[in-house]
N, C-alpha and C. Protein backbone atom coordinates (compact mmCIF):
# COMPACT_ATOMS: atom_id res chain seq x y z
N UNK A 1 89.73 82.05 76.38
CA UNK A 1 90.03 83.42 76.00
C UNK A 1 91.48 83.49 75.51
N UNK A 2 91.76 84.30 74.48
CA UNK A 2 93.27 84.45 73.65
C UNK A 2 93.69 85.24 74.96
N UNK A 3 95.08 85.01 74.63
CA UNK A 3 96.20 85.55 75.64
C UNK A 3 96.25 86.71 75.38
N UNK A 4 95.96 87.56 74.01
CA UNK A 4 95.65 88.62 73.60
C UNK A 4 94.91 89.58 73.95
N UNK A 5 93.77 89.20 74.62
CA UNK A 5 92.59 89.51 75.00
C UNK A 5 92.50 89.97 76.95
N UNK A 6 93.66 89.84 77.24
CA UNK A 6 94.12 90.09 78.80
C UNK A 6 95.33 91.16 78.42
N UNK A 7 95.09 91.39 80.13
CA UNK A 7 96.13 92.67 80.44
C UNK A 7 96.47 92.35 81.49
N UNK A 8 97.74 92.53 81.54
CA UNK A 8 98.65 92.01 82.89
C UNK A 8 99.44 93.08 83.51
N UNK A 9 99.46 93.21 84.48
CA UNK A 9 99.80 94.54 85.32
C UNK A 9 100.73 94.02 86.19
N UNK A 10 101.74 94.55 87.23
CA UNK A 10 102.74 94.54 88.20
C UNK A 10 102.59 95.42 88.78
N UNK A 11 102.09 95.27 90.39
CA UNK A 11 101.93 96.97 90.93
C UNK A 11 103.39 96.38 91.91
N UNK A 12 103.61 97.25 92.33
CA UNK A 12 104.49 97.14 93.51
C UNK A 12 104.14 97.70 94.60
N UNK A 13 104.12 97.68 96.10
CA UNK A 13 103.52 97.65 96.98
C UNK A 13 104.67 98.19 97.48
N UNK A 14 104.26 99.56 98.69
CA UNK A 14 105.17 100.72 99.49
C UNK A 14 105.66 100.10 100.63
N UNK A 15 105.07 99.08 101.35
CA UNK A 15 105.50 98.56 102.37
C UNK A 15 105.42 96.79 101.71
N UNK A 16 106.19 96.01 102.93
CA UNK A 16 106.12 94.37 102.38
C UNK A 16 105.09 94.26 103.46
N UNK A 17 104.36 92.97 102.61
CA UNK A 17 103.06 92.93 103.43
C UNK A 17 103.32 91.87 104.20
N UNK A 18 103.15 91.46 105.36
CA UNK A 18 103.44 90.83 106.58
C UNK A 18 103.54 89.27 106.07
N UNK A 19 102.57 88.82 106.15
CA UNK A 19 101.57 87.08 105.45
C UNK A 19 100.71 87.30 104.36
N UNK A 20 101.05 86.08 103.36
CA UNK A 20 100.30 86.10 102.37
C UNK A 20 100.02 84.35 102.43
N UNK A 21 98.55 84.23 102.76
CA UNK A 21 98.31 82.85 102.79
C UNK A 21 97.35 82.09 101.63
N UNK A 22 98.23 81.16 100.46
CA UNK A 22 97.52 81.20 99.49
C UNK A 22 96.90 79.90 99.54
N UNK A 23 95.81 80.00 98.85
CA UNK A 23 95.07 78.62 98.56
C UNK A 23 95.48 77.27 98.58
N UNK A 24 96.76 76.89 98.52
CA UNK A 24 97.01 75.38 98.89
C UNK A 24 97.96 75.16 99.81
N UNK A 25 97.84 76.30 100.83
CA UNK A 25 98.32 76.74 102.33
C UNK A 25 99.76 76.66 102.40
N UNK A 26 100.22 77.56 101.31
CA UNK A 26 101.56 78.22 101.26
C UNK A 26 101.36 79.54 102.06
N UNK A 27 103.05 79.51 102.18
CA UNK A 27 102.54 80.99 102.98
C UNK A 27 103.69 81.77 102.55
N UNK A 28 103.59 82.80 102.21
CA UNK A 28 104.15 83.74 101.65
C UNK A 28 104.83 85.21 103.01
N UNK A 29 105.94 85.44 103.04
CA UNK A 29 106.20 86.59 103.84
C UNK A 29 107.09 87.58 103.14
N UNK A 30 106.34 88.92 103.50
CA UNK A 30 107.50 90.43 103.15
C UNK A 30 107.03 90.31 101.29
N UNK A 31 105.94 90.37 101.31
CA UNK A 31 105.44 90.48 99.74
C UNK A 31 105.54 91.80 98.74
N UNK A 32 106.39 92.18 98.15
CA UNK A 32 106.31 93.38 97.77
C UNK A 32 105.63 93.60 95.85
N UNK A 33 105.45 92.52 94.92
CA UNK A 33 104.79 93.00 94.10
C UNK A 33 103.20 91.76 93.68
N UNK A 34 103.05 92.40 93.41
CA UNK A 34 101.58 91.33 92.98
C UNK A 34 101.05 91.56 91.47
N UNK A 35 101.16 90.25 90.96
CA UNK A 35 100.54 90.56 89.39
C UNK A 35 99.12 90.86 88.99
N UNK A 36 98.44 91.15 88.69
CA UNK A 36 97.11 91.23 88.30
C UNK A 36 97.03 91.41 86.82
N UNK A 37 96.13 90.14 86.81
CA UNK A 37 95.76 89.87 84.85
C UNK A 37 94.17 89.94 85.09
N UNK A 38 93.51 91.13 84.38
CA UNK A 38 92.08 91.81 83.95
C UNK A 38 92.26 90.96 82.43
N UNK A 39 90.63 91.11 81.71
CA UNK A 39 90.06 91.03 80.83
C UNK A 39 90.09 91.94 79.89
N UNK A 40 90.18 92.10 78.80
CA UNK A 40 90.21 93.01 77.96
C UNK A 40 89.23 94.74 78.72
N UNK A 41 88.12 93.79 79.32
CA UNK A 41 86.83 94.41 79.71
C UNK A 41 87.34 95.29 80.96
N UNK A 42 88.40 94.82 81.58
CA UNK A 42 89.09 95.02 82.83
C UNK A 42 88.43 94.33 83.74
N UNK A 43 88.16 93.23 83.85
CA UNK A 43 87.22 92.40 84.89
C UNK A 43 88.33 91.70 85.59
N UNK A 44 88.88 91.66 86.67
CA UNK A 44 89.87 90.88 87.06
C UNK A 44 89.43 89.76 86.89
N UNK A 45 90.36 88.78 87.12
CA UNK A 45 90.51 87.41 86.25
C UNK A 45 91.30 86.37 87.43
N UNK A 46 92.61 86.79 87.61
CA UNK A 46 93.69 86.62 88.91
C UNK A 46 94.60 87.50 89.20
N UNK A 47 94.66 87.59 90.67
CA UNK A 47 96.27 87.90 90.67
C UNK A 47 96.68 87.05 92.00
N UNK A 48 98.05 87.65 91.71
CA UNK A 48 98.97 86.43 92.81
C UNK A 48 99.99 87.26 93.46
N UNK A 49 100.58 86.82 94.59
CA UNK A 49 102.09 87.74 94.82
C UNK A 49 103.13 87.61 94.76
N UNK A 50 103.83 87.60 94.46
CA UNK A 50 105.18 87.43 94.58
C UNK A 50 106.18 87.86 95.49
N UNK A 51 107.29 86.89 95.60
CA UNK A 51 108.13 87.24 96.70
C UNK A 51 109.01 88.36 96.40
């Protein structure tokens, strides 16, 4: 799929979220924004968090 064809979002989050435990058993603490990239269609696709 073209890079074109996605939509990438940044929410930011009101509180930091405690643990964030990701798939190759990182661990993430006090998370306050998370990206989310949808499909043109808006079908989520991924998102991730950031520190």
């Amino acid at each position: 799929m073209k890079n074109t064809e996605m939509e990438c979002q940044l929410f930011r989050m009101e509180a930091k979220t405690k643990v964030v435990y990701l798939p190759d058993s990182t661990v993430l603490k006090d998370v306050m924004i998370v990206k989310v990239i949808r499909s043109k269609e808006l079908i989520l696709k991924t998102a991730y968090p950031f520190n």
